[in-house]
Protein backbone atom coordinates (compact mmCIF):
# COMPACT_ATOMS: atom_id res chain seq x y z
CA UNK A 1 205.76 100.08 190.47
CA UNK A 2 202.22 100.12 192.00
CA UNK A 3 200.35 102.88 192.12
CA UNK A 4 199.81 103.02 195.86
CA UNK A 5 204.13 102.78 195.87
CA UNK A 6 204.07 105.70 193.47
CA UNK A 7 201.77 107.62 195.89
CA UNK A 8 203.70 107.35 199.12
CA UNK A 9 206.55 108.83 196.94
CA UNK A 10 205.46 111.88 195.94
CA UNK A 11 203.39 112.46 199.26
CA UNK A 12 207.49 112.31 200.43
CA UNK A 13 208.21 115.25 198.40
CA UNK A 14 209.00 118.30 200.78
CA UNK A 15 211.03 120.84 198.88
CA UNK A 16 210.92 121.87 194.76
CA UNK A 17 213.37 118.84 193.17
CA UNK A 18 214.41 119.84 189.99
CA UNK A 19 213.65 116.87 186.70
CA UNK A 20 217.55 116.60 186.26
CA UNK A 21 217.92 115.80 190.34
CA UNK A 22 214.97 112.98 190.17
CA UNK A 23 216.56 109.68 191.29
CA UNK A 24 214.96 106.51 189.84
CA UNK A 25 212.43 105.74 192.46
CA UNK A 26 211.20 109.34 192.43
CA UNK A 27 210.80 109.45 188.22
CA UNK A 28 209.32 106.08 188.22
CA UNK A 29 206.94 106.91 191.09
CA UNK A 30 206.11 110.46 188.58
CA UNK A 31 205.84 108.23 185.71
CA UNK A 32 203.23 105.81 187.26
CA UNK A 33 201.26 108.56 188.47
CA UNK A 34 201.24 110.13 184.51
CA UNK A 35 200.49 106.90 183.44
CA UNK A 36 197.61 106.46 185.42
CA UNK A 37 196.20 109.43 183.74
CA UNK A 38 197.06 108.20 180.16
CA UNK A 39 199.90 110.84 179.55
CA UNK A 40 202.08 108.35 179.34
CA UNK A 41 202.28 104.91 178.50
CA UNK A 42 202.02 102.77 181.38
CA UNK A 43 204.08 99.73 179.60
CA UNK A 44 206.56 101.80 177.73
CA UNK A 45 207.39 104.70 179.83
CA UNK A 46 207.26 103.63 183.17
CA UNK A 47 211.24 103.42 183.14
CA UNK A 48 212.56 105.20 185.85
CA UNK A 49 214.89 107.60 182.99
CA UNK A 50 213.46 110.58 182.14
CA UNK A 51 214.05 111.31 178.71
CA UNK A 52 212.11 113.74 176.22
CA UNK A 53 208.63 111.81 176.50
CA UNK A 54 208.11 111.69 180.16
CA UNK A 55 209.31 115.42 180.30
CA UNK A 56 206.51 116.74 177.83
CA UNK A 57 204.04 114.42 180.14
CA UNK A 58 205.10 116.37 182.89
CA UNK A 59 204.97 119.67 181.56
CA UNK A 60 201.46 118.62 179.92
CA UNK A 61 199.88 117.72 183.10
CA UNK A 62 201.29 120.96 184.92
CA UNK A 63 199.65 123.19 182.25
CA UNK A 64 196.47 121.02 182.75
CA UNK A 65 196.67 120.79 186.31
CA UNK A 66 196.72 124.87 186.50
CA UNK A 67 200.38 124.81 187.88
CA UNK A 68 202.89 127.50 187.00
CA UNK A 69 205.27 126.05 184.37
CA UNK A 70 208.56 124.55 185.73
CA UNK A 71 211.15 122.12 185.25
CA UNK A 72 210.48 120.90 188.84
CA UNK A 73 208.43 118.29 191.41
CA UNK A 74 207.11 120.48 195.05
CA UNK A 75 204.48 119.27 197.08
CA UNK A 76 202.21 121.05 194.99
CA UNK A 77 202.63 119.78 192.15
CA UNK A 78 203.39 115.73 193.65
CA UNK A 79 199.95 116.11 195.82
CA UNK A 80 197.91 116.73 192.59
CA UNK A 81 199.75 114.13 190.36
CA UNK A 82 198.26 111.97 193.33
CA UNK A 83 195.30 113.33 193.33
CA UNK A 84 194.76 112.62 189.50
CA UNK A 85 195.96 109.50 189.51
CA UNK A 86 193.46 108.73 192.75
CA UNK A 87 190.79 110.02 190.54
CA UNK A 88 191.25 109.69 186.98
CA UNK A 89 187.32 110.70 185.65
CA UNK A 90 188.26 113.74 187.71
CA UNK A 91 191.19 114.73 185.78
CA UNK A 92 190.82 114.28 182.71
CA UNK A 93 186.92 113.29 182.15
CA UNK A 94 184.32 110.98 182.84
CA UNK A 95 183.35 109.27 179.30
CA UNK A 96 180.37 110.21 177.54
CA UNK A 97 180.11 106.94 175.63
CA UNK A 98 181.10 103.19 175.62
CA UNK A 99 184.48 102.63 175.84
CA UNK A 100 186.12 99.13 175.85
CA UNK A 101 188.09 97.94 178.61
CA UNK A 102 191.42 99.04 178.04
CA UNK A 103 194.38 96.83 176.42
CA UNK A 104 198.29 96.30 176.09
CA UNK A 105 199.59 98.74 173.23
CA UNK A 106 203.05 99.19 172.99
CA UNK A 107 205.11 100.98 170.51
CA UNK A 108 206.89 98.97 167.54
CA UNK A 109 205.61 95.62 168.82
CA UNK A 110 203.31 95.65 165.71
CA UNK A 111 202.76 91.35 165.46
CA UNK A 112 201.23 91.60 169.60
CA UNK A 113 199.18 95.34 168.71
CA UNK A 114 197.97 94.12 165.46
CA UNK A 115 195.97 91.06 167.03
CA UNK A 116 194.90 93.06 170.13
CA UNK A 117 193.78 96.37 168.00
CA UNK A 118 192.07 94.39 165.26
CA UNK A 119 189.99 92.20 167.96
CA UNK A 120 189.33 95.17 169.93
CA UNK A 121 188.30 97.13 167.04
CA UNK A 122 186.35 93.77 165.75
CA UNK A 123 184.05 94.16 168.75
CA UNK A 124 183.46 97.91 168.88
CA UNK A 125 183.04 97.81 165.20
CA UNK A 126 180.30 95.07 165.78
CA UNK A 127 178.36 97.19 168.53
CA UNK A 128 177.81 99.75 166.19
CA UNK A 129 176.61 97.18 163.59
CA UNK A 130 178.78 98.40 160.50
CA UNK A 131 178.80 95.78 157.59
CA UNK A 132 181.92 93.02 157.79
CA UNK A 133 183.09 95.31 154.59
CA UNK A 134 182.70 98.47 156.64
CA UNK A 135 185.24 96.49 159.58
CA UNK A 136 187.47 95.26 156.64
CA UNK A 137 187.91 99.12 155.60
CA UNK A 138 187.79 100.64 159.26
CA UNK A 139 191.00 97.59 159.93
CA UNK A 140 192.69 98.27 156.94
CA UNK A 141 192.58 102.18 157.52
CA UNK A 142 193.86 101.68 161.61
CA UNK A 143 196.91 99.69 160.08
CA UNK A 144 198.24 101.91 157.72
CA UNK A 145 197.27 105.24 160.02
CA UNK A 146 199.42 103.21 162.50
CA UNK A 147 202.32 101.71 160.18
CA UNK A 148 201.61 98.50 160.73
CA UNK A 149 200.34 98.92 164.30
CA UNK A 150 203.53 100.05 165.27
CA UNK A 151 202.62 103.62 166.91
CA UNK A 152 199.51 105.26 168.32
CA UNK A 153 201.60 108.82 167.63
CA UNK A 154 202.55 110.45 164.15
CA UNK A 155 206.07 110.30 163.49
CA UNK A 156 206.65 113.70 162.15
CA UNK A 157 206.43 116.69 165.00
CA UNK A 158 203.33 118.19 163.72
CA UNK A 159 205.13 121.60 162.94
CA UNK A 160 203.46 121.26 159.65
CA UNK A 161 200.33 121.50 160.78
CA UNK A 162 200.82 124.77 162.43
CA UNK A 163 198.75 127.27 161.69
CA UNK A 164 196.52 125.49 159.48
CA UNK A 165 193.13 127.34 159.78
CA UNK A 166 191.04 124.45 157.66
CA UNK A 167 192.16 122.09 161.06
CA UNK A 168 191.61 124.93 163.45
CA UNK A 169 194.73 125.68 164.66
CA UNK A 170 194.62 128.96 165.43
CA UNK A 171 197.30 129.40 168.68
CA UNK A 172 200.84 129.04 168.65
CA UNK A 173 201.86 125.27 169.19
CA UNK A 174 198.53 124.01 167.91
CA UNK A 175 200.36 122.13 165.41
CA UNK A 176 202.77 120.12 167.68
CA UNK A 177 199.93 119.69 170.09
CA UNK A 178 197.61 118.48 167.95
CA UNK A 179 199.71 116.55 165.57
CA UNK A 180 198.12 112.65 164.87
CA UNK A 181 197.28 110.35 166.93
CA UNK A 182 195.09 107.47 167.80
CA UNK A 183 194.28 104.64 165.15
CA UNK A 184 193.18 107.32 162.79
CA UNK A 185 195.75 109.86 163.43
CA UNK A 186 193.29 112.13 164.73
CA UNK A 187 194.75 115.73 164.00
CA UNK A 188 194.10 119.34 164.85
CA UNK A 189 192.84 121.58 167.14
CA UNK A 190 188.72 121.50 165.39
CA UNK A 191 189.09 117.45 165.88
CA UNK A 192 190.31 117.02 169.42
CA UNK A 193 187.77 119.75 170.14
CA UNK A 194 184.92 117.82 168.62
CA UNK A 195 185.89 114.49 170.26
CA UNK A 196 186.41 116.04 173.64
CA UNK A 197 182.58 116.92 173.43
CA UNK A 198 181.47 113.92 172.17
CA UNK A 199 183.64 111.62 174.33
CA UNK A 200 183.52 114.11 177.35
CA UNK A 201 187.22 113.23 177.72
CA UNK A 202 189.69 116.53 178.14
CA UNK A 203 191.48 116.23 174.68
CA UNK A 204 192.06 119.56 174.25
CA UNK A 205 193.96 119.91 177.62
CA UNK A 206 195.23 116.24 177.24
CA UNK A 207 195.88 115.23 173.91
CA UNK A 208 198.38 112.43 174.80
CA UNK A 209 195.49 110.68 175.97
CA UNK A 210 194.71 109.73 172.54
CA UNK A 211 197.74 107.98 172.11
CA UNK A 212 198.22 106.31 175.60
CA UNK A 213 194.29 104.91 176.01
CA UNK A 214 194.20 102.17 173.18
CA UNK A 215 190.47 101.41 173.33
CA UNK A 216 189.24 105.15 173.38
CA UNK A 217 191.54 105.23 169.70
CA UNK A 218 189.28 102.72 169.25
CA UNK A 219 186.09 104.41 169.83
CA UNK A 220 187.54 107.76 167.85
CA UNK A 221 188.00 105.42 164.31
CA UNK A 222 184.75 103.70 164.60
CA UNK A 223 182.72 106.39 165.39
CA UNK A 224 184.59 108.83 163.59
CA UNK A 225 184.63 106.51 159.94
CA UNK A 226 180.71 105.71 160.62
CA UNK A 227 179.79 109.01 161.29
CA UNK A 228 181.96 111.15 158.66
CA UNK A 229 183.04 112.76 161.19
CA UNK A 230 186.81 114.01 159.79
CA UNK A 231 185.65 115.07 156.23
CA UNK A 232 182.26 115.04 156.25
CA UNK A 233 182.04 111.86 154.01
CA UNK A 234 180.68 108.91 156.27
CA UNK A 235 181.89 105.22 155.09
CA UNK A 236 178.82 103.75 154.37
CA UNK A 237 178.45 106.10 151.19
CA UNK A 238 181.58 104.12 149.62
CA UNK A 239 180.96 100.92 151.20
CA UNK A 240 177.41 99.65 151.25
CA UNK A 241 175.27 96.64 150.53
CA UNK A 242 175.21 98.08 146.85
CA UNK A 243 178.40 98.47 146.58
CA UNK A 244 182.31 97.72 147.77
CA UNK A 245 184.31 100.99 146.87
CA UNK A 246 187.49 100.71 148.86
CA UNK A 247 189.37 102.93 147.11
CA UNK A 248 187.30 106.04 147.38
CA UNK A 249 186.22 104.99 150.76
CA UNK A 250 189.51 106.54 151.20
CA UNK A 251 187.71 109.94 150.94
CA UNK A 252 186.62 109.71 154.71
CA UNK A 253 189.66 109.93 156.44
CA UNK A 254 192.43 111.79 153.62
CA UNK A 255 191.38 112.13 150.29
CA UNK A 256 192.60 109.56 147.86
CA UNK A 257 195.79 109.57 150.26
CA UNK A 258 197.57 105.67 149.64
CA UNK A 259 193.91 105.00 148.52
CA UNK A 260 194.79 101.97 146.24
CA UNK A 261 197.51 100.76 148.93
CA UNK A 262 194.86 100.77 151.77
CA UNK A 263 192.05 99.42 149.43
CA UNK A 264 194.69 96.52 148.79
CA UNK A 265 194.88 96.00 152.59
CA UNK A 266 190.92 96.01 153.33
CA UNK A 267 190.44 93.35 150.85
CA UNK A 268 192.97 91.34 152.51
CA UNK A 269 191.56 92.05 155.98
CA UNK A 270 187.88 91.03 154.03
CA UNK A 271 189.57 87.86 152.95
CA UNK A 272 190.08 87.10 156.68
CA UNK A 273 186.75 88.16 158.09
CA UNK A 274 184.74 86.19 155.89
């Protein structure tokens, strides 16, 4: 559905229509709209069935919209999905930095995401002028963060993360909300708060983004691995013109977390950027 389709839609909505009562046109017409404004995935979840995914888009951009919670479309609610969608820096941030032109991710098609993320990541990795090593280790961290390129989203629902003051979350449903995501699995309230400032995208009110906008993942693991921004430990302090420690280089993302499995990986990745 186009956008300006999606738009004459919702400006059709006259009365409060509950999620369970949308017919097809009307939840593909929402789902374009959320889309638009990366809460959704605009090639997986523009569907027309609203399941579990599109329903915690909706309820996300309600909360971020400054709409009163409910299980229901009004004119309200459908004239500000339009106007978000009709102005997207408006809604959830102009960026602060370079950002790539977007690209195709789509969940589990891991051969198609793996050549798309790796040139996309390639190029931004290049910009910032990081080592061929340093890309080898950035690719080799995005694949396993991502299982293989398969998802932008952790699998697990992030309750274990809740409550966990050393990431900053601090309010009830931090740890669902802030769960991982991105090519780095970006996770908890302290790092969504510190890319939202840096990026000057709304990640803290829209952390779906993360997952849905493929090359702003891209800008979080490049910057983030170059910088040190996660633990403090910046890559080029394992991975240098001195030396080629892929295994500890592990250190600036999780620990020594499947250190020797990802070290494997950024060799291979080496092998094919030489």
């Amino acid at each position: 559905m186009e956008l300006q389709e999606a738009h004459d839609i919702l400006r059709g909505v006259n009365a409060a229509r509950p999620t369970a009562e949308w017919d097809t046109p009307l939840a593909t017409a929402v789902q374009r709209g959320l889309a638009e404004v990366y809460l959704l995935n605009p090639n997986d979840d523009v569907d027309g069935k609203i399941g579990k995914r599109s329903l915690g888009a909706w309820k996300l951009f309600r909360e971020a919209a400054g709409l009163e919670p409910a299980d229901a479309i009004g004119p309200t609610s459908a004239g500000r999905l339009v106007q978000a969608s009709s102005d997207r820096d408006a809604f959830i941030g102009k960026p602060l930095v370079e950002v790539q032109p977007d690209f195709v991710f789509r969940r589990g098609q891991n051969a198609a995401n793996r050549d798309r993320s790796a040139a996309a990541i390639i190029k931004a990795a290049r910009t910032r002028e990081l080592t061929t090593p340093q890309i080898a280790y950035v690719l080799a961290t995005a694949e396993h963060e991502s299982a293989g390129f398969a998802t932008l989203e952790e699998f697990a629902s992030g309750d274990q993360y809740e409550g966990r003051q050393s990431l900053g979350n601090n309010q009830p449903g931090d740890g669902r909300r802030f769960k991982g995501r991105g090519y780095v699995q970006l996770t908890g309230r302290n790092n969504y708060t510190a890319y939202a400032k840096r990026s000057g995208i709304r990640l803290v009110n829209l952390p779906f983004v993360l997952m849905n906008w493929a090359a702003l993942s891209v800008y979080v693991i490049v910057d983030g691995m170059m910088r040190g921004a996660y633990t403090g430990r910046r890559l080029d302090e394992f991975v240098n013109e001195s030396k080629q420690d892929f295994r500890n280089a592990r250190k600036v993302v999780n620990g020594l977390d499947a250190a020797d499995k990802i070290a494997g990986q950024a060799r291979e990745w080496l092998d094919k950027l030489d």
